[in-house]
Protein backbone atom coordinates (compact mmCIF):
# COMPACT_ATOMS: atom_id res chain seq x y z
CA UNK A 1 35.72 -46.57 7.92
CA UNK A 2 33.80 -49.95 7.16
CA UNK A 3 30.86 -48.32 5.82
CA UNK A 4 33.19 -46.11 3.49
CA UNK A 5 35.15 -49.06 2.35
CA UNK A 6 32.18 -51.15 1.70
CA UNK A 7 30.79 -48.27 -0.07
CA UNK A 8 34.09 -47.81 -2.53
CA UNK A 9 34.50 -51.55 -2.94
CA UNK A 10 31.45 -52.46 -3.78
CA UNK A 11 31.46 -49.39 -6.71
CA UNK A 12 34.39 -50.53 -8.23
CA UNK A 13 33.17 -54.41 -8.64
CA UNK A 14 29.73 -53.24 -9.54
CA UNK A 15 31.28 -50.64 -12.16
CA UNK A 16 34.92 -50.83 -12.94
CA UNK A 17 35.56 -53.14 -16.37
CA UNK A 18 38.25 -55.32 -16.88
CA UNK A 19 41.46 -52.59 -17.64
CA UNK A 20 41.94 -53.80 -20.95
CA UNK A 21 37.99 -52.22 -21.59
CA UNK A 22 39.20 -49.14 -19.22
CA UNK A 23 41.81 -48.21 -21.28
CA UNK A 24 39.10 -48.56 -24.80
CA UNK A 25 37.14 -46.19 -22.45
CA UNK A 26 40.32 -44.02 -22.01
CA UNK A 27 40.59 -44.22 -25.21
CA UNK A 28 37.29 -42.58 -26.61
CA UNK A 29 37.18 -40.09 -23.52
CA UNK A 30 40.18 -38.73 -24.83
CA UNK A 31 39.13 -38.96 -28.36
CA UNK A 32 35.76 -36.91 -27.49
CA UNK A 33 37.72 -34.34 -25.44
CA UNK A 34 40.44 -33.47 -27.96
CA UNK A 35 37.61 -32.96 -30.94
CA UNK A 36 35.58 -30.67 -27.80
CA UNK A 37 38.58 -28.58 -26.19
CA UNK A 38 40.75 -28.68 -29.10
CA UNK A 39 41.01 -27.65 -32.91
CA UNK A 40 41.89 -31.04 -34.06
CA UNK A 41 39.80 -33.26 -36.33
CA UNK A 42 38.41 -36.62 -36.47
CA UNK A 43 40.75 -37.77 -38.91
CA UNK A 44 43.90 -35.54 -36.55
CA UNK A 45 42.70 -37.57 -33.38
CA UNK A 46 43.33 -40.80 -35.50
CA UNK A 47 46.37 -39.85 -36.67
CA UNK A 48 47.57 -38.54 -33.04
CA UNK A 49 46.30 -42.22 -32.25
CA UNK A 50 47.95 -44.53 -34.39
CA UNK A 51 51.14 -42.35 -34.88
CA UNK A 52 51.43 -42.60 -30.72
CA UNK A 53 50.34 -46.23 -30.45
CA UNK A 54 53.99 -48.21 -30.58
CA UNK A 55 56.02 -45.14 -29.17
CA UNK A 56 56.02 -47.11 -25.28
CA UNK A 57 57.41 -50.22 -27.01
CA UNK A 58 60.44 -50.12 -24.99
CA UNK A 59 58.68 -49.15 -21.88
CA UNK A 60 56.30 -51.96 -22.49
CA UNK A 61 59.25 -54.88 -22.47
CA UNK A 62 60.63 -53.38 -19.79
CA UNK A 63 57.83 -54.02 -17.65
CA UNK A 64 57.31 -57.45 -19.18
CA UNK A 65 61.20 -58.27 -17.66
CA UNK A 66 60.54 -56.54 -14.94
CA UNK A 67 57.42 -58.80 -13.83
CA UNK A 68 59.30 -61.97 -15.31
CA UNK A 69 62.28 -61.57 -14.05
CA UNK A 70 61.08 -60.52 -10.62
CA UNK A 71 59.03 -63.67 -10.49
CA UNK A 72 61.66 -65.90 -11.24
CA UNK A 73 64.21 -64.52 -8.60
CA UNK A 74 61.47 -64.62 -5.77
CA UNK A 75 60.58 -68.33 -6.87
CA UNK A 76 64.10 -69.17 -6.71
CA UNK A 77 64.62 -71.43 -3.50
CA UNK A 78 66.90 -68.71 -1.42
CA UNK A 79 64.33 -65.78 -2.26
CA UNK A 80 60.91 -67.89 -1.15
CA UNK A 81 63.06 -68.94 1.85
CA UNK A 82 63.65 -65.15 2.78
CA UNK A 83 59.73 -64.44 2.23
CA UNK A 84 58.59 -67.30 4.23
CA UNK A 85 60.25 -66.13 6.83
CA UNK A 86 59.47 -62.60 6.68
CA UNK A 87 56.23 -63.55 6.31
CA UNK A 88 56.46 -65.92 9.74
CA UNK A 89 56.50 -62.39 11.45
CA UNK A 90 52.57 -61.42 10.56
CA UNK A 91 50.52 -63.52 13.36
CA UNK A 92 47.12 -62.22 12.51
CA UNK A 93 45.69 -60.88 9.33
CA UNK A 94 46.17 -57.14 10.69
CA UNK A 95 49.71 -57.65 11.45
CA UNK A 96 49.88 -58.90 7.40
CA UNK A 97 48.20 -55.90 6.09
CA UNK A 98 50.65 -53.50 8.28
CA UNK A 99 53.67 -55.78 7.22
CA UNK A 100 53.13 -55.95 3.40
CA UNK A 101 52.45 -52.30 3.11
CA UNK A 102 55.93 -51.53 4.98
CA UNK A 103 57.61 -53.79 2.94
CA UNK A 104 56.21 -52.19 -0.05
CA UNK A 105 56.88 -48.69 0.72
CA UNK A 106 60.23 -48.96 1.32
CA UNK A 107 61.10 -51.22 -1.71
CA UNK A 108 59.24 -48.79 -3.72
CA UNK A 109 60.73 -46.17 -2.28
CA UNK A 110 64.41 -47.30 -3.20
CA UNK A 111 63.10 -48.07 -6.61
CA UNK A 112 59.46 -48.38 -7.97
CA UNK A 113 59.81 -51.69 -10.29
CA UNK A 114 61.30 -53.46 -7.46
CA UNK A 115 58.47 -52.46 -5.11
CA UNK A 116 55.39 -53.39 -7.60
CA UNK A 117 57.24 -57.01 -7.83
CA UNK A 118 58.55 -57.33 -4.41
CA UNK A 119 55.27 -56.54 -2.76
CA UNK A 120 52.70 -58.91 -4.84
CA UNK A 121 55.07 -61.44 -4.04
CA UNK A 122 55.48 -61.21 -0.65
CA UNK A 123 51.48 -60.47 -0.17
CA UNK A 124 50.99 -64.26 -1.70
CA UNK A 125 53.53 -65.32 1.03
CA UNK A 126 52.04 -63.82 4.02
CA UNK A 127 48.21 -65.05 2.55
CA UNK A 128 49.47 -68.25 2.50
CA UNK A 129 50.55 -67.96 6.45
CA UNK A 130 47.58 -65.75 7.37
CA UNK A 131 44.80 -67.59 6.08
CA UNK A 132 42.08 -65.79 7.21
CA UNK A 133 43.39 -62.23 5.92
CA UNK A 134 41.52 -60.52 2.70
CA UNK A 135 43.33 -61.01 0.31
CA UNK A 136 41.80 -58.35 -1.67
CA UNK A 137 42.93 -55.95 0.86
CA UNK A 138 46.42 -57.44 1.51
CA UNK A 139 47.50 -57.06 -2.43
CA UNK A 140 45.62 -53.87 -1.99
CA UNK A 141 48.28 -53.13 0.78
CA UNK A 142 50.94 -53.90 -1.17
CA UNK A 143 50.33 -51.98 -4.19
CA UNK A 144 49.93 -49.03 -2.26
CA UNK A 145 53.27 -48.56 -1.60
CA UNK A 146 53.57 -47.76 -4.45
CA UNK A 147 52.35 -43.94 -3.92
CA UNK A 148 55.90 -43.18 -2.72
CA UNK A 149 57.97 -43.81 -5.80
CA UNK A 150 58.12 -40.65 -7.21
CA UNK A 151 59.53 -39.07 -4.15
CA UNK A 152 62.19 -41.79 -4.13
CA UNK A 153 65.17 -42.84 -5.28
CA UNK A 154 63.79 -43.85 -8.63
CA UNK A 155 62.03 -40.78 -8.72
CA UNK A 156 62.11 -39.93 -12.76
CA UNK A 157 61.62 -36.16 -12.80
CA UNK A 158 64.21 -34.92 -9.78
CA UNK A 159 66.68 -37.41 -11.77
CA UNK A 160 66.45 -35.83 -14.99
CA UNK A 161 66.12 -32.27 -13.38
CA UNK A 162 69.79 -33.26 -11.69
CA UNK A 163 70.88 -34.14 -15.24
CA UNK A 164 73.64 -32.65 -17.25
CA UNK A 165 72.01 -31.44 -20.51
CA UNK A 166 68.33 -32.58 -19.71
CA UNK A 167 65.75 -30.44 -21.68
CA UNK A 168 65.09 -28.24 -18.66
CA UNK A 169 68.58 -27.23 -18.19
CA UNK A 170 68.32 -23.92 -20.04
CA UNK A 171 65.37 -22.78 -18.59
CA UNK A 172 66.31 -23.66 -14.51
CA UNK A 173 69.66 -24.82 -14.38
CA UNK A 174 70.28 -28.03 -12.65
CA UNK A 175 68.53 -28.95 -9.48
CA UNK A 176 70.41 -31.31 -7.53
CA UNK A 177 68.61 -34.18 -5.39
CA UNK A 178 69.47 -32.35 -2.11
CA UNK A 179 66.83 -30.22 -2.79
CA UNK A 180 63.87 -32.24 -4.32
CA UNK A 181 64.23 -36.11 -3.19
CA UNK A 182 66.25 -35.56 -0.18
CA UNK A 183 64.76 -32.03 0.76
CA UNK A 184 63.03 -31.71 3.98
CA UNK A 185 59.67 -31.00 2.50
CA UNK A 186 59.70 -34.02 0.29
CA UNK A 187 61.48 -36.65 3.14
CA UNK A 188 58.17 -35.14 5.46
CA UNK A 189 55.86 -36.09 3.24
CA UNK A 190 57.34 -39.44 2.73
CA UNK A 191 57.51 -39.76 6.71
CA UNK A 192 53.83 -39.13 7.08
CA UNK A 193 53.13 -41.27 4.21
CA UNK A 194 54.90 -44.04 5.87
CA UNK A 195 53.23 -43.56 8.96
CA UNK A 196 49.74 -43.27 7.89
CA UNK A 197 49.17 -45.83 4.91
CA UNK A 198 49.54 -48.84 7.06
CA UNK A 199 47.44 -47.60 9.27
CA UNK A 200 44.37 -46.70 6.99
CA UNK A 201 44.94 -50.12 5.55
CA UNK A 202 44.54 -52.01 9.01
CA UNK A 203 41.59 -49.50 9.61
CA UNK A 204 39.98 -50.82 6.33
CA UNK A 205 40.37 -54.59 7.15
CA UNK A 206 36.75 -56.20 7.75
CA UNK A 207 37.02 -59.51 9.10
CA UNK A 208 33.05 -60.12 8.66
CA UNK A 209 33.28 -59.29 4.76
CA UNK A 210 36.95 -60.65 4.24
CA UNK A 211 37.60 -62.79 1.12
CA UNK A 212 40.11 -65.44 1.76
CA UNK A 213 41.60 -67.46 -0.36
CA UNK A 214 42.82 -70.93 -0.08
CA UNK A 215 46.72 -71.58 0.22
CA UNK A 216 47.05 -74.49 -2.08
CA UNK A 217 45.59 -71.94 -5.12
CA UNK A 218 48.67 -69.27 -4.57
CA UNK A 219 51.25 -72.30 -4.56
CA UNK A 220 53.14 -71.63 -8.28
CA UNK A 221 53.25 -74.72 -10.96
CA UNK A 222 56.83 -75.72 -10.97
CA UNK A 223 56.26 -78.67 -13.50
CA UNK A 224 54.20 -76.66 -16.04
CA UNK A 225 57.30 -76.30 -18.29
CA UNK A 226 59.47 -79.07 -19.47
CA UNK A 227 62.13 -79.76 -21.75
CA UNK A 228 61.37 -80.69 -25.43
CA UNK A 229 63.42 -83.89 -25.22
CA UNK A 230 61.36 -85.28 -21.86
CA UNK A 231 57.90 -84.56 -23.96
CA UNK A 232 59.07 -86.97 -26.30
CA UNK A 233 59.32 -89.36 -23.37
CA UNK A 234 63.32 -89.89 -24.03
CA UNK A 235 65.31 -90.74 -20.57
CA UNK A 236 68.46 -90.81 -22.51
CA UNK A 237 70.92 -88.14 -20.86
CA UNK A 238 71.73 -86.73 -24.08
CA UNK A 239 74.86 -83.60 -24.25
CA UNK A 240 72.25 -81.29 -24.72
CA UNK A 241 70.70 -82.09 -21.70
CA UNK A 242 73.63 -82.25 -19.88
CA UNK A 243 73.79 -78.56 -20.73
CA UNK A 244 70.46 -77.38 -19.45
CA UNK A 245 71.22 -79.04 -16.65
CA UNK A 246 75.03 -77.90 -16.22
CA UNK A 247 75.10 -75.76 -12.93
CA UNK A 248 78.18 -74.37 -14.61
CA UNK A 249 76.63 -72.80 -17.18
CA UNK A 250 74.65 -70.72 -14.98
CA UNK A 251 77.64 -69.93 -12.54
CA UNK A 252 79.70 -68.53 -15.11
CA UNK A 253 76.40 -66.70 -17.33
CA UNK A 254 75.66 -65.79 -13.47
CA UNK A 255 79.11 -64.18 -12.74
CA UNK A 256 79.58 -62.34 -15.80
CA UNK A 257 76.61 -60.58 -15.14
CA UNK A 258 77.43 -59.94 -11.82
CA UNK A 259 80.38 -58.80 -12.92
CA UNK A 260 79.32 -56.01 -15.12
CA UNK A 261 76.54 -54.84 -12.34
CA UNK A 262 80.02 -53.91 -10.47
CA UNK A 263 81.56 -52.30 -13.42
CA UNK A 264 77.79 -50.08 -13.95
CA UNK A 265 77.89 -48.91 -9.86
CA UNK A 266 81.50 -48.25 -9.92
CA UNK A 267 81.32 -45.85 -13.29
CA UNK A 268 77.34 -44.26 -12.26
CA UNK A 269 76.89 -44.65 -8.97
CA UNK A 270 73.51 -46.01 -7.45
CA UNK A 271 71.29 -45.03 -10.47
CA UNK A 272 69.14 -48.40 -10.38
CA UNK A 273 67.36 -47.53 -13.34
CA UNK A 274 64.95 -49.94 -14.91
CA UNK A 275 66.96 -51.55 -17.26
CA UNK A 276 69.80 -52.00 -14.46
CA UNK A 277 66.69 -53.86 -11.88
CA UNK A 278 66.05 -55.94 -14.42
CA UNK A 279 69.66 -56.80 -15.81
CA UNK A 280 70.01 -57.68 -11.79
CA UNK A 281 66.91 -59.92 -11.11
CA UNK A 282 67.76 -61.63 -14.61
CA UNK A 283 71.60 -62.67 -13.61
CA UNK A 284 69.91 -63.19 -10.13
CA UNK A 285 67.21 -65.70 -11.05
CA UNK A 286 70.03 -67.57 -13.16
CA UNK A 287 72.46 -67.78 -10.35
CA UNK A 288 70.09 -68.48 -7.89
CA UNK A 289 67.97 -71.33 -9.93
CA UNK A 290 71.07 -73.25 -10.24
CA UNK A 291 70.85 -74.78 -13.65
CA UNK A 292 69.30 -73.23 -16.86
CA UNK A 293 66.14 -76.27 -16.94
CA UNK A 294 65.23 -74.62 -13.39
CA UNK A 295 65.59 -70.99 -14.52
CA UNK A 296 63.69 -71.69 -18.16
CA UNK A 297 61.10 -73.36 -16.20
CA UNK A 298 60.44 -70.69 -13.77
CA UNK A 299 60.64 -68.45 -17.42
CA UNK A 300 57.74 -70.33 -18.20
CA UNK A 301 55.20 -69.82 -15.45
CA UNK A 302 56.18 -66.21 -15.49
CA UNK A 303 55.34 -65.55 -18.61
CA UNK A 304 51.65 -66.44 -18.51
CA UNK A 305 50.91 -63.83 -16.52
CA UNK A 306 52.51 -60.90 -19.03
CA UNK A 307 49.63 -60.90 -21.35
CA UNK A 308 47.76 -57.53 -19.78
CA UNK A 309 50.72 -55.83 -19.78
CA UNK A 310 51.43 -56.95 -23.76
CA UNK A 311 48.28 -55.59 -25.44
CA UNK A 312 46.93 -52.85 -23.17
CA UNK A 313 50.31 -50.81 -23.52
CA UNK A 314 50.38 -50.00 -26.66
CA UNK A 315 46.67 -48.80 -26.34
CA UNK A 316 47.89 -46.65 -23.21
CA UNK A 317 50.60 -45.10 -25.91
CA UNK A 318 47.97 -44.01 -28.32
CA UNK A 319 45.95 -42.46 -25.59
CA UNK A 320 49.30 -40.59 -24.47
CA UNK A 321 49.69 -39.51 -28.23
CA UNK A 322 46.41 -37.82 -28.46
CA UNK A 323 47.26 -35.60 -25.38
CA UNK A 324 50.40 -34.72 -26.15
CA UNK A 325 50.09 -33.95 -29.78
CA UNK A 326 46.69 -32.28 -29.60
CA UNK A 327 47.25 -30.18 -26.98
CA UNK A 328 44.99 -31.55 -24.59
CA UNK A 329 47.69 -32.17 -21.77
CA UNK A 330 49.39 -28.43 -21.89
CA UNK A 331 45.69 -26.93 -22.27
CA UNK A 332 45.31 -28.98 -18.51
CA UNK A 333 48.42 -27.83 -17.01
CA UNK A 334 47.41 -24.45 -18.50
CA UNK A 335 44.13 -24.25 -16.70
CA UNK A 336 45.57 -24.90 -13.33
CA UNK A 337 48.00 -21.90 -14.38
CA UNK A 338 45.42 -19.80 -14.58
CA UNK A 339 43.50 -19.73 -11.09
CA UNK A 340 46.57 -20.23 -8.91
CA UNK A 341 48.98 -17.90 -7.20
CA UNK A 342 52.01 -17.99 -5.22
CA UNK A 343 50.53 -19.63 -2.10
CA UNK A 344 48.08 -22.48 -3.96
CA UNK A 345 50.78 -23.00 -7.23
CA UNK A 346 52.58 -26.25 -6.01
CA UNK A 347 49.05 -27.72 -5.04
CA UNK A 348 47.31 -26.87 -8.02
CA UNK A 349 50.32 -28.31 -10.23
CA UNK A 350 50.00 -31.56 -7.82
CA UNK A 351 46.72 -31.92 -8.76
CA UNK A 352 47.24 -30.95 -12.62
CA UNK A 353 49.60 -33.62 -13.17
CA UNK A 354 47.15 -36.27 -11.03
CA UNK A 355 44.92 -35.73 -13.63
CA UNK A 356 47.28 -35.96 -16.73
CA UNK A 357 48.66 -38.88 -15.26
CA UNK A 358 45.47 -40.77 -15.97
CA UNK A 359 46.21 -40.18 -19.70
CA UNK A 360 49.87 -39.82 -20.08
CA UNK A 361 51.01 -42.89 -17.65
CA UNK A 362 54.54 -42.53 -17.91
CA UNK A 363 56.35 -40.09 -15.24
CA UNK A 364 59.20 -39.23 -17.74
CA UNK A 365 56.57 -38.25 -20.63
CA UNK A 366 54.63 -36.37 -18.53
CA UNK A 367 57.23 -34.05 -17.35
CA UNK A 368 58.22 -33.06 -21.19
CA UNK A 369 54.93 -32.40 -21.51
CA UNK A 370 54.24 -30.40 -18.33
CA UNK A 371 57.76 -29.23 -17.32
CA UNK A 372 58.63 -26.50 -19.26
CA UNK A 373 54.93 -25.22 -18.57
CA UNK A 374 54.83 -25.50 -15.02
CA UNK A 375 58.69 -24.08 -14.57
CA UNK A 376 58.34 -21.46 -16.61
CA UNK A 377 54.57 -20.20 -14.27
CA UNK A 378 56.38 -21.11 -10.88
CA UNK A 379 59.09 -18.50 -11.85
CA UNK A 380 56.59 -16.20 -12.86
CA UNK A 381 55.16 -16.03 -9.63
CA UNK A 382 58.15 -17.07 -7.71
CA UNK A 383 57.59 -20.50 -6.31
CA UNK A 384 61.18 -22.46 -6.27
CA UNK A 385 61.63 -24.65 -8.98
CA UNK A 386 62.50 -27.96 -6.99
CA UNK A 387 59.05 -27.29 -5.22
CA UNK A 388 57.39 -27.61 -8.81
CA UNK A 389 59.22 -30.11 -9.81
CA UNK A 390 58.15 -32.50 -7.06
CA UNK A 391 55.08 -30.99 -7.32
CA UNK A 392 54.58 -32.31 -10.69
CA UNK A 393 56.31 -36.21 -9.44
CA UNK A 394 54.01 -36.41 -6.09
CA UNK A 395 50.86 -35.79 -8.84
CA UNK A 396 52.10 -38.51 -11.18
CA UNK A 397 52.55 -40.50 -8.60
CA UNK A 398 49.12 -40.15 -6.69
CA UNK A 399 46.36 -40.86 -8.99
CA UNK A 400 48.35 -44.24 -9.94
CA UNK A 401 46.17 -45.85 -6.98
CA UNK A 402 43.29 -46.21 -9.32
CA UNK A 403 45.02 -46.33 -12.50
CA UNK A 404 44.81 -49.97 -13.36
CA UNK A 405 48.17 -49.36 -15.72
CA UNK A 406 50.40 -49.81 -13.03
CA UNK A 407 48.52 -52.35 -11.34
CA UNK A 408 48.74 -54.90 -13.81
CA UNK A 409 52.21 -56.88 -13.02
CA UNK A 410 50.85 -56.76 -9.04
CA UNK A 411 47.39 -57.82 -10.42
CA UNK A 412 49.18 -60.43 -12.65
CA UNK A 413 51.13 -61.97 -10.17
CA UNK A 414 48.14 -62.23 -7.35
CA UNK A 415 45.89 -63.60 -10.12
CA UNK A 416 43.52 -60.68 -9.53
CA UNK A 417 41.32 -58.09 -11.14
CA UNK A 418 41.27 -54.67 -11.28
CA UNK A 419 38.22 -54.33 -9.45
CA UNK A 420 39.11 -56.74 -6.44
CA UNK A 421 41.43 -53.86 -4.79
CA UNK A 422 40.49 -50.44 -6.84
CA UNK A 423 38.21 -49.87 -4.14
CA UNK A 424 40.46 -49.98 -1.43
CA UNK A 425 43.30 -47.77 -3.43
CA UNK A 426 40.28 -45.20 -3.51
CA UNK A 427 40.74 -44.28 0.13
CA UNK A 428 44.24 -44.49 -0.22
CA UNK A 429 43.93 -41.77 -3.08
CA UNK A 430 41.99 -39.58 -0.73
CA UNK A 431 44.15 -39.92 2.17
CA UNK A 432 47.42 -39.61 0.28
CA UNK A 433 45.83 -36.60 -1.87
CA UNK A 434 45.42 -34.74 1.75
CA UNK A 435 48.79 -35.30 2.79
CA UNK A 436 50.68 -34.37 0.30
CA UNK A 437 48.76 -31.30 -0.69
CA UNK A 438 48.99 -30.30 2.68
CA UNK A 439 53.19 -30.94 2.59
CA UNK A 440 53.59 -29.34 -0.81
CA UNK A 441 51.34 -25.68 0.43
CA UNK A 442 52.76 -25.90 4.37
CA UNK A 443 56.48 -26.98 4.42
């Protein structure tokens, strides 16, 4: 296992660029292929390019919040209090690895951008207990957690296909979570993937090539932001001051925001979507931080480490444009269609929407552009429709270990690269591939 992790690692620093260069790559790959495998022209990949390029906008400040925002509740004194002491439990740097990747799996499970946040976080915790753990493996760890979001709570295509009036309706009918998130095939997969992934990440851990990393470098800059007023060198306690320093004002901001969080779960349920995680950690961080100085501060030192996630984006969107409008993504899905059968269908759509996943990074995008083509083959050769369906999430979900997309806020907040834990996520691929192919064709 070593030898194979040495192997993978030492690839991906030697040969993986920095992702804002991976998604340029991306970028001409899928340029090249759509003028090869499709009839569209220079000129109609451009177009497909720049006409797709702001359409993840939204998606894009949602993911800025949710790294912000999840920052500044964990630095908040009661949240680094609870991951000190969690992190107190991890005695030796295996007992981190296993730790972290629990953690992550089941806050990823329950929703996916509280586990990329919650994870990172408490990975920097536990390396600053466990100072002799590699770190490169330990945010490794927690990122791979991640590989179980699509089967979870969160999970964005056995939502929508439980969804009054979703685009699917008419073709399947609705498909309530009973029988995708909570059926037994899916919560077996989940179990073994539970079981397994800390395991192959204590397996990986090398303590004679481990990269450590010293504590005082993880500690986060508290005094990096200050108020105008005390640049200017002015003690005077001015009202305005008085304000950003009013606890008051952050109670009451605090409890109206708590307030409506009550009002949302009351009329919908528990349907944490993004928006609702980060509406939470925001009136969370405020509340907690005390006074609005503390909270903007915290603001501050989040925010410097949102820049990947603000330019690569939109770069990801133009890539996802050129699939979807030239037909490269449904000619994909379409190929699969072609050499499977009743038996190999759910694997073969698994692996399908790995693949698309690379180029279309966004599980709710992907399924309007493979849903209606995978349904409409799994009927035709009688494979359930809630089999597909999660067929289709598990693939979005798997190849995400070494798509540096969705690394970025873990990345961000660990002060990474890319190419310090890609080659550890590469096993993680293979071993996750396995099992889930295996649950999808067997149960």
């Amino acid at each position: 296992m070593n030898a194979l992790t040495n192997f993978t690692t030492r690839m991906m620093q030697r040969y993986l660029p920095d992702p804002f260069l991976f998604v340029i790559v991306l970028t001409f790959v899928v340029f090249g292929l759509g003028l090869i495998l499709t009839p569209s022209t220079p000129m109609d990949m451009v177009a497909h390019w720049g006409g797709g390029f702001w359409d993840l906008l939204e998606f894009a400040m949602q993911m800025v919040l949710i790294l912000v925002t999840g920052y500044v509740l964990a630095s908040s004194p009661f949240f680094k209090r609870i991951l000190q002491k969690l992190a107190g439990l991890a005695k030796s740097p295996g007992q981190a690895i296993v730790i972290v990747t629990l953690v992550s799996l089941m806050a990823s499970w329950i929703n996916w951008g509280f586990g990329l946040v919650i994870g990172a976080l408490f990975a920097k915790e536990l390396a600053k207990k466990v100072t002799t753990v590699d770190y490169r493996l330990l945010i490794a760890s927690a990122y791979s957690g991640f590989i179980v979001w699509h089967g979870g709570l969160a999970g964005s295509v056995p939502l929508t296909v439980a969804t009054s009036g979703n685009f699917t309706e008419d073709l399947i009918g609705l498909i309530p979570t009973t029988e995708t998130i909570f059926a037994p095939f899916n919560l077996a997969i989940v179990a073994a993937l539970f079981i397994t992934v800390p395991i192959l990440n204590r397996l990986m851990m090398d303590q004679k090539k481990a990269v450590n990393v010293d504590p005082a470098l993880l500690e986060d800059d508290e005094t990096a932001a200050t108020v105008d007023g005390d640049l200017l060198g002015s003690d005077e306690l001015t009202p305005a001051k008085r304000l950003e320093r009013s606890r008051l004002v952050s109670l009451v901001t605090g409890i109206l925001g708590i307030i409506f969080l009550i009002y949302y779960l009351v009329q919908n349920g528990f349907d944490l979507n993004l928006n609702i995680v980060n509406f939470l950690f925001l009136f969370l961080g405020i509340l907690l931080h005390g006074t609005p100085q503390n909270f903007l501060n915290s603001v501050a030192s989040a925010v410097k480490n949102a820049g990947g996630i603000i330019i690569q984006f939109p770069f990801y969107a133009g890539i996802m444009g050129m699939m979807v409008a030239s037909g490269l993504a449904a000619d994909v899905s379409q190929w699969f269609v072609s050499i499977s059968n009743e038996t190999t269908f759910p694997l073969f759509a698994f692996m399908s929407a790995g693949i698309v996943n690379f180029f279309v990074p966004s599980g709710g995008g992907q399924w309007a552009v493979q849903g209606p083509i995978m349904l409409t083959a799994g009927g035709e050769l009688g494979v359930d429709a809630a089999k597909t369906a999660m067929a289709v999430a598990w693939g979005d979900a798997w190849t995400n270990m070494i798509q540096p997309f969705w690394a970025l806020p873990a990345l961000a907040i660990a002060g990474l690269k890319a190419r310090d834990i890609m080659g550890f996520c590469v096993i993680v691929l293979f071993l996750s591939g396995i099992i889930i192919g295996l649950g999808l064709v067997l149960l």
